[in-house]
Structure formats: C-alpha cells, structure tokens
Protein backbone atom coordinates (compact mmCIF):
# COMPACT_ATOMS: atom_id res chain seq x y z
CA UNK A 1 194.68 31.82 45.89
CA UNK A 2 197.64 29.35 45.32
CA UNK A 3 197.36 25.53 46.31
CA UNK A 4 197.08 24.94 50.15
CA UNK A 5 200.09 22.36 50.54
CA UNK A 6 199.79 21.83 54.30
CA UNK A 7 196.64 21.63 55.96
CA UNK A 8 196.54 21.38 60.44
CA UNK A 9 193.29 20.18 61.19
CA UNK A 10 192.67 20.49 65.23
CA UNK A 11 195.97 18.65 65.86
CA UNK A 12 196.04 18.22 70.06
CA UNK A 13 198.90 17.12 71.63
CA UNK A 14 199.36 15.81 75.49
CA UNK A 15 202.53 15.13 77.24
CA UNK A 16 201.98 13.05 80.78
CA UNK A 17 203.23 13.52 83.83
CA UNK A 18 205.22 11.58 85.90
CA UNK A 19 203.43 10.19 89.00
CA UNK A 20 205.96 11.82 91.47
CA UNK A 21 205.34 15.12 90.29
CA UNK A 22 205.30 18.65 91.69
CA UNK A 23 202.91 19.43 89.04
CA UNK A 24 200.20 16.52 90.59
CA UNK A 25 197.03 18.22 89.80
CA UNK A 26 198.36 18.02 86.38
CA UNK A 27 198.76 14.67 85.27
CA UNK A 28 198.55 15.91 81.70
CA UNK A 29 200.21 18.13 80.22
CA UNK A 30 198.46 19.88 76.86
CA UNK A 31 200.66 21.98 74.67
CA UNK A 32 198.79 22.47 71.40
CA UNK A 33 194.95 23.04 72.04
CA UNK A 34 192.77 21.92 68.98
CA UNK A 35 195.77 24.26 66.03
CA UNK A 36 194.03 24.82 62.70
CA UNK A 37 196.15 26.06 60.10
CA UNK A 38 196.62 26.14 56.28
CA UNK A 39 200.46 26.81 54.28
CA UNK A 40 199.67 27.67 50.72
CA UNK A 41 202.28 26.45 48.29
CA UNK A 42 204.99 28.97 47.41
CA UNK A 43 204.33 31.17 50.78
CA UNK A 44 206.28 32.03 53.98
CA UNK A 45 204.51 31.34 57.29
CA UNK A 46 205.42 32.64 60.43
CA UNK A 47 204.70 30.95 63.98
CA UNK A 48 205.68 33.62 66.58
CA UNK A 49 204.95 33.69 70.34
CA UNK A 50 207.22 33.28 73.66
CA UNK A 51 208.82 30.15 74.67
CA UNK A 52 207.08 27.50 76.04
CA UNK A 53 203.73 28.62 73.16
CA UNK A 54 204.26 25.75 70.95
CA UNK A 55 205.60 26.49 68.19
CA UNK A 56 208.77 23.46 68.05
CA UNK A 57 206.25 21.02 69.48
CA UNK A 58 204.20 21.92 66.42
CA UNK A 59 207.02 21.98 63.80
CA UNK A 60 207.77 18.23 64.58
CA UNK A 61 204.24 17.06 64.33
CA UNK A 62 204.37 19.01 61.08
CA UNK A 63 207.19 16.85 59.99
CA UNK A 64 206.14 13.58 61.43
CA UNK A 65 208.92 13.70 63.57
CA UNK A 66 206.74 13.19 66.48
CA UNK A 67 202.45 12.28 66.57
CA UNK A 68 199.95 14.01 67.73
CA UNK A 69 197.59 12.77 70.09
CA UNK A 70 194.49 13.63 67.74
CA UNK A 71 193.76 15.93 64.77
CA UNK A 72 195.66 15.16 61.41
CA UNK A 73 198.70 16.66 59.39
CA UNK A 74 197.67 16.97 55.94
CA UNK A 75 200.08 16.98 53.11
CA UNK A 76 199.56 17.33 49.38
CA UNK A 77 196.32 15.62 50.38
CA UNK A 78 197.49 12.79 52.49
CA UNK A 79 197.62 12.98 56.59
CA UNK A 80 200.74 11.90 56.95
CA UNK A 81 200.25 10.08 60.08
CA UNK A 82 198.03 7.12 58.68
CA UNK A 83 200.32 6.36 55.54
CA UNK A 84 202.72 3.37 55.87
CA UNK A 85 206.50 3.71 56.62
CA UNK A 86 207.26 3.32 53.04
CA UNK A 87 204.82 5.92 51.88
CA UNK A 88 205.83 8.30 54.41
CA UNK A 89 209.27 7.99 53.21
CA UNK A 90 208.32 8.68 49.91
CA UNK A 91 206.97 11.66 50.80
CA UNK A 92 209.31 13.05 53.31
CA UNK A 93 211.26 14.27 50.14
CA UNK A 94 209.15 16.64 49.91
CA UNK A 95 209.41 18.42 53.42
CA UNK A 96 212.45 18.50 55.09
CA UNK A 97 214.00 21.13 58.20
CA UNK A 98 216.90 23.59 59.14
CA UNK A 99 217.55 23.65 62.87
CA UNK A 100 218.04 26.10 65.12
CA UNK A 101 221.73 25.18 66.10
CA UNK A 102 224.23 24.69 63.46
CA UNK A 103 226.74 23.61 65.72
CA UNK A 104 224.31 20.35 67.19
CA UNK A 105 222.51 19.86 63.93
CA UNK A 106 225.50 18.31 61.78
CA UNK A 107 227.43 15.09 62.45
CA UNK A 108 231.08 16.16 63.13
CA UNK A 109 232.35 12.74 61.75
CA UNK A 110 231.14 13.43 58.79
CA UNK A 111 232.35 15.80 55.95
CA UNK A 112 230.08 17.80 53.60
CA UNK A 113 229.72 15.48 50.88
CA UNK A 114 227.96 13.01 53.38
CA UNK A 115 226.07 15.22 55.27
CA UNK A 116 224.93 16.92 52.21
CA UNK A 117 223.62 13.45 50.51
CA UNK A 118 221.97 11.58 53.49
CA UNK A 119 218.52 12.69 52.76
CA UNK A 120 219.35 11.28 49.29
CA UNK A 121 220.30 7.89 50.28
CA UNK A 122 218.07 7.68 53.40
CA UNK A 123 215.02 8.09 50.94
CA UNK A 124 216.17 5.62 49.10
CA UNK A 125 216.47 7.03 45.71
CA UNK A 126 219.00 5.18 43.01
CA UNK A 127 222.09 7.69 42.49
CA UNK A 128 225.43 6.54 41.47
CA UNK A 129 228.77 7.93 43.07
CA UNK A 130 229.07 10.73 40.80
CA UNK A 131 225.34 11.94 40.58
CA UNK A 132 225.77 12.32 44.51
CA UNK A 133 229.08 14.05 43.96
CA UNK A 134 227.23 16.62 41.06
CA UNK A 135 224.04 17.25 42.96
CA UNK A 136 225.98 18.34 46.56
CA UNK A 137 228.19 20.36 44.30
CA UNK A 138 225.04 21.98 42.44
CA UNK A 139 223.30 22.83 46.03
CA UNK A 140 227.05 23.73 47.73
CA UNK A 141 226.62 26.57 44.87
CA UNK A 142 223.52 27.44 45.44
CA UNK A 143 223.71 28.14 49.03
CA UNK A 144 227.08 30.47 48.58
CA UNK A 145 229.94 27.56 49.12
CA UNK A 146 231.68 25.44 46.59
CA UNK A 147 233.33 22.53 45.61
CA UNK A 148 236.21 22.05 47.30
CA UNK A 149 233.98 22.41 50.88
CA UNK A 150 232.76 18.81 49.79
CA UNK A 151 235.79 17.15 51.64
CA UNK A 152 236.01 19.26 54.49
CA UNK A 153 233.84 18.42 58.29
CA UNK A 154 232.11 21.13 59.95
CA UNK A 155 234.63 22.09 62.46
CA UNK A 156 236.06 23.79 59.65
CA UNK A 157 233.32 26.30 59.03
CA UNK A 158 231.82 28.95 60.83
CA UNK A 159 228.22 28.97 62.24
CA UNK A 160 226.74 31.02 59.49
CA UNK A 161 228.37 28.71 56.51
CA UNK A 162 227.65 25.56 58.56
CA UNK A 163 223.98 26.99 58.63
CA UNK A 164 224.16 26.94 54.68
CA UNK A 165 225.13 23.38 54.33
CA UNK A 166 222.38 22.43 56.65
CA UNK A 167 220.29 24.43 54.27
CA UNK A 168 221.99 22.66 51.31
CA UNK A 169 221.05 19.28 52.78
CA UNK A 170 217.52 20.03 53.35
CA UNK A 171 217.28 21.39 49.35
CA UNK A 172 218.56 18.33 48.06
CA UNK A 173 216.02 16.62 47.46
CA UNK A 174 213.71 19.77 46.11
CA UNK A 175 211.15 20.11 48.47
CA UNK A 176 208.29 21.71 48.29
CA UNK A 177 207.81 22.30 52.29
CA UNK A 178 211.06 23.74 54.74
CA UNK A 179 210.32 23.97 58.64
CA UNK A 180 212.91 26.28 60.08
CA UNK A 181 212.92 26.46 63.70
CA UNK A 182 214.88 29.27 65.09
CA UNK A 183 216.78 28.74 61.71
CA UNK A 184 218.98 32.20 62.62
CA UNK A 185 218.79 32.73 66.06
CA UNK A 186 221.97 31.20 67.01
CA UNK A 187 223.63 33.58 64.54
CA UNK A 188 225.80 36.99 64.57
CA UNK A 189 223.05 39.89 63.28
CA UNK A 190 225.56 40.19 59.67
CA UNK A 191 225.18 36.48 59.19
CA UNK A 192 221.44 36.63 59.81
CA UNK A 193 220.96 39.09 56.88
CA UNK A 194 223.15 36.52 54.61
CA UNK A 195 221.48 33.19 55.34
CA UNK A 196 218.32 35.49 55.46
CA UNK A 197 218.73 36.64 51.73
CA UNK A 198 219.67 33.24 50.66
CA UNK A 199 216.24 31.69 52.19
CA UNK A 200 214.38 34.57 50.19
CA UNK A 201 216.38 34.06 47.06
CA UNK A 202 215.90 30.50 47.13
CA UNK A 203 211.74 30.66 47.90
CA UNK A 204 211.99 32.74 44.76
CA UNK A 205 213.85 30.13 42.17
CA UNK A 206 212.15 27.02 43.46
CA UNK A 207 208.56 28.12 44.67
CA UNK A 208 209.34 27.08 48.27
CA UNK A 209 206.93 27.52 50.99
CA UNK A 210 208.69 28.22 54.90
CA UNK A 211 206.83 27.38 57.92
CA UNK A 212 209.16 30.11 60.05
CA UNK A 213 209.39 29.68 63.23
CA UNK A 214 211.43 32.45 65.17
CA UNK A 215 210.73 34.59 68.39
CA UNK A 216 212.39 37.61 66.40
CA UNK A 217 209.61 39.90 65.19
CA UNK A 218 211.67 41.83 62.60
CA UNK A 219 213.13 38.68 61.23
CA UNK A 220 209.52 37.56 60.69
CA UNK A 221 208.37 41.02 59.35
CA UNK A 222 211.26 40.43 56.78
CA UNK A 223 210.65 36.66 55.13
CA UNK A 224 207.19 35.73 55.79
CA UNK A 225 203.95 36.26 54.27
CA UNK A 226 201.54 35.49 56.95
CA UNK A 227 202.02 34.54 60.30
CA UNK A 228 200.15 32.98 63.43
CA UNK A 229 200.59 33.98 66.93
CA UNK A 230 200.49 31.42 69.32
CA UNK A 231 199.66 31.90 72.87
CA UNK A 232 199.63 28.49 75.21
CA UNK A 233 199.24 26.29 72.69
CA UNK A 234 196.30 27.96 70.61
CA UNK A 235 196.46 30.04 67.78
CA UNK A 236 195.04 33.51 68.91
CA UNK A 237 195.67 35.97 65.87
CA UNK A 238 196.70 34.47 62.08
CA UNK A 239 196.43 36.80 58.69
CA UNK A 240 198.87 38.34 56.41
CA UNK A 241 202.12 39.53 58.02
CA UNK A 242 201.57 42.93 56.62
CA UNK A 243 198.30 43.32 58.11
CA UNK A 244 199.41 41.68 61.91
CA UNK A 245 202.38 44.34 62.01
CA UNK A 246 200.28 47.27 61.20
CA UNK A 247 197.24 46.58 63.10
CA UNK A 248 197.54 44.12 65.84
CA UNK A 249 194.18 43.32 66.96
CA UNK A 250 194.87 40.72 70.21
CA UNK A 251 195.76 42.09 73.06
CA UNK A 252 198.72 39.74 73.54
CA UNK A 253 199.48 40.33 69.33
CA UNK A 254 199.88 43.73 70.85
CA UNK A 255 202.29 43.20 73.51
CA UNK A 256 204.82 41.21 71.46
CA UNK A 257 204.58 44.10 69.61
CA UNK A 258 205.54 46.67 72.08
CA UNK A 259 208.58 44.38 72.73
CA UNK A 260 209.97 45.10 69.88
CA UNK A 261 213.24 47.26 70.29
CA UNK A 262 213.45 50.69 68.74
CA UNK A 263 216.29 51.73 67.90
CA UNK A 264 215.91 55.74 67.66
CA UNK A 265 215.75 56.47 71.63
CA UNK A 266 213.75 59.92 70.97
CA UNK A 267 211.37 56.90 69.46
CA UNK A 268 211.23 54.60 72.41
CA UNK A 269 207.90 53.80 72.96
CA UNK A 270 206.55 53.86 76.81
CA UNK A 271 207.41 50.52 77.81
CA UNK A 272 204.56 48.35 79.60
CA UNK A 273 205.90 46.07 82.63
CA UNK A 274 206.57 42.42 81.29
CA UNK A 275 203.59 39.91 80.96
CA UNK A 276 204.69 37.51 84.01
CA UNK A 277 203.21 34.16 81.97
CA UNK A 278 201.46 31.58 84.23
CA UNK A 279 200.54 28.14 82.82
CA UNK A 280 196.75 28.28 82.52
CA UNK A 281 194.57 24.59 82.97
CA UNK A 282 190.91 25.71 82.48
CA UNK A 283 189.37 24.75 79.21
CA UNK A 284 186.62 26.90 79.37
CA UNK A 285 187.80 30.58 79.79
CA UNK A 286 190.09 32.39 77.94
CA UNK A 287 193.31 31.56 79.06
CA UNK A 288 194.95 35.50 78.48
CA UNK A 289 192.18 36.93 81.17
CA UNK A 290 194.33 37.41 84.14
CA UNK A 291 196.73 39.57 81.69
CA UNK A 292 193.78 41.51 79.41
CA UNK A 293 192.81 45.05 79.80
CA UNK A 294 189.59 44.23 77.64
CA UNK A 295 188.24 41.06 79.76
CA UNK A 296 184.64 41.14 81.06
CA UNK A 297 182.72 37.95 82.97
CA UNK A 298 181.76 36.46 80.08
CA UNK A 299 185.79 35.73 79.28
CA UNK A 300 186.25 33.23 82.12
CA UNK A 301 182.98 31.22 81.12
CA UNK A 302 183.79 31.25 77.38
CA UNK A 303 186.80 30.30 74.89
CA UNK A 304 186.70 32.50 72.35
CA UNK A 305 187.43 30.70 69.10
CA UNK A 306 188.87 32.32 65.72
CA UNK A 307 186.66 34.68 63.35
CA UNK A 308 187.13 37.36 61.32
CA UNK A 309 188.04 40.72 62.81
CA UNK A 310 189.01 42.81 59.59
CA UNK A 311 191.68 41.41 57.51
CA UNK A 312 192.49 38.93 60.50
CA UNK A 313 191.48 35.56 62.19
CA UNK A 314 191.02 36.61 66.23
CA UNK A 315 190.44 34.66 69.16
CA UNK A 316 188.93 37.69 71.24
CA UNK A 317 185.38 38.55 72.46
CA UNK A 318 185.82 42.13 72.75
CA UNK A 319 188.20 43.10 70.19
C-alpha cells in the first residue's frame, strides 16, 4: 500500500440560514455529514454523485480554500487548518487545483507567462526573471503548448488549450496533490480525450495523485483508481473504481449506474423513472429510504455507517 497523502477525518460542514428564510425550520444548513476519506500518494480518486452531494464544498475544504466547521484535513501529516499562514503557504505548493471553467478560471489581463508563474511568486519562492521565463516554458511543453504562447492572453486560445495552461499553472510548482473539479466538463467530447490523456500522462511522470471530481461516470471509469459516491453529504459506497463499476452494491451506486448512456440502442438498458431528490434533515435514519427498494423499519431508526461489503466500504443495512 503506497503512502496515504491526504487523510479526511469526519470533516462536517454547516452553512446558516438567513433569518427571513423560506427554509425556517432549517436554520442550518449541513452539507458534508461526518466524510472520512484517505488519497494514497500517486493514485486517482474519484468523488461522483448528483449536484447539490458535496463534492465542490468538499474539494475547497480539501484545499483550505474554505474551513470546515469540525473534523480535520490532514496533509503529509499536518491538518492544515491549525498551521499558521506562513506554514500553510509553505505547503500549499504542494496541492494546488484545475477548475471547472476555463473561460472564468484565468485572468484575461494577464498573458500566459503571468498566469503561468503566480503560484510561483505568490508562494514566495526566490526566482529570478529568467528562471520564471524557463520553468513556464518547461510546463507550456509539457502540457502540449509552447513558447511563443508565453506572450499571448487567453482570449487567444480555445477552451481546451486554455484548460492546459490552467493545468500548467497548477504543475508549476510540482505538487504532489491536484483537485480537479469538473476539470472537463465544460469541454467539446475530442478535447476531453486530449486534456484527459495529458492528466494520465502527467500522473505517470511525476507520481501525482487526483482527487477527481466529475458527474461523468465514464470519465471517472477512465482516470481514477478508486472512487467515493456521495449521496447528501455522506459518503455511501468508496473502493476501487474497478470494483464500484462492476458490482455496485448501494442502491443509489446502482442508479447512477443505470444513468449511464449506452450507446448501442439494441443495448439500452430498461430505463428506471428518475430519482426525484428531496433534501433530507433527520440524523437518525437513512436518508436514501424514501427512494430504496431494500428499506425495512429498522432504516428510519438507524444510520447505517460504512463497513465492508466485499471488496467495498457500504453504508447499507441490507445490502
């Protein structure tokens, strides 16, 4: 087993309310119930599940972009969330993030060479003029543009090459962590193989590990090496990807699955009418039991927690 290089530990978070709200007999707001999760160094993780699960709210916390309201976010064996600011900048060059939009997620006063560099001098590390200039040409390379692109501002590329240079920017500084959220979704299906090849290629030459985030099931079949489904904030299914896709144990692992479109139309599978998702407050049931064909009694008195159910972690009583 390789080095665990993230570690969630029971990482809650609450949003509030405002006062004057339609939503009065809920002043608070949960979205992540109690997530425990490991990324081993090197690996591909997946977070799948519908909007509204999540999954972004968890990839900022994972990048100390925003706090949780308890649990801890341990990296390299520090939670990041009790080391000073200068620490935590320090170690932010180790993790860094691709958005989903390419169009939102680069400045357009600013040309490559700039864009490409900030994480270098908002880390604060000494580099001259013309070790900036060589290390943006060195990841320009690596990500399929060149040298020349170092002048130019992103209205001048297309979405798929200004996805690239946000993926050069977040390799400059050699991390050992990338959160992509939705890192392809806003991209044509061609350009989706491309940038998808490059992510794989580069996990392979510098020992990255992904947390993937992405509500595209064949996307995550392709680049990740485990995954965890998330259903209103908890974690309800998490093992190897390989494993999830063959034999998906959860009933609601089951009917993302069934969403998936097939091609082949003498393949179609028999469709199921959409789960209609309704925002669940109890703490003490299961909160998939008005949607379950296996619930029983004992469902609405008790939250099932994770354990073993073959080669997967399930949160299901009667699986």
């Amino acid at each position: 087993m390789t080095e665990v290089l993230v570690k969630i530990e029971n990482v809650r978070k609450d949003y509030y309310l405002p006062k004057k709200s339609l939503f009065q007999k809920l002043p608070v707001f949960r979205a992540l119930h109690g997530i425990d999760l490991e990324i081993h160094k090197g690996v591909s993780f997946g977070i799948v599940g519908e909007s509204g699960c999540g999954k972004s709210t968890l990839a900022r916390i994972v990048m100390g972009l925003d706090p949780p309201t308890s649990g801890k976010i341990i990296f390299r064996g520090k939670n990041i969330f009790s080391l000073a600011s200068n620490e935590l900048r320090h170690l932010r060059s180790h993790f860094q993030m691709v958005f989903q939009d390419p169009y939102g997620s680069l400045n357009p006063r600013q040309n490559v060479l700039r864009i490409v560099s900030e994480p270098l001098e908002t880390l604060d590390q000494k580099i001259n003029g013309q070790e900036k200039k060589e290390k943006v040409q060195l990841m320009l390379e690596e990500v399929g543009l060149n040298a020349n692109d170092m002048d130019k501002f992103p209205h001048e590329f297309s979405g798929g090459q200004r996805q690239r240079i946000a993926i050069a920017r977040a390799l400059i500084t050699r991390p050992s962590l990338i959160v992509a959220d939705e890192a392809v979704s806003a991209l044509d299906v061609s350009v989706q193989a491309q940038v998808l090849n490059l992510m794989m290629d580069l996990q392979e030459k510098y020992n990255l590990a992904y947390m993937f985030i992405s509500h595209d099931l064949s996307v995550v079949e392709t680049i990740t090496d485990e995954i965890a489904v998330l259903f209103l904030g908890r974690v309800v299914e998490v093992g190897k990807t390989r494993d999830i896709f063959q034999n998906p144990t959860h009933p609601y692992t089951r009917v993302l699955m069934e969403a998936i479109p097939v091609p082949d139309p003498l393949q179609k599978k028999k469709k199921k009418p959409p789960i209609m998702v309704e925002w669940e407050t109890t703490e003490t049931g299961c909160p998939f039991l008005s949607r379950c064909s296996l619930g029983t009694e004992y469902c609405s008195q008790t939250m099932p927690s994770l354990s073993a159910k073959g080669n997967q972690m399930v949160a299901c009583h009667n699986v």
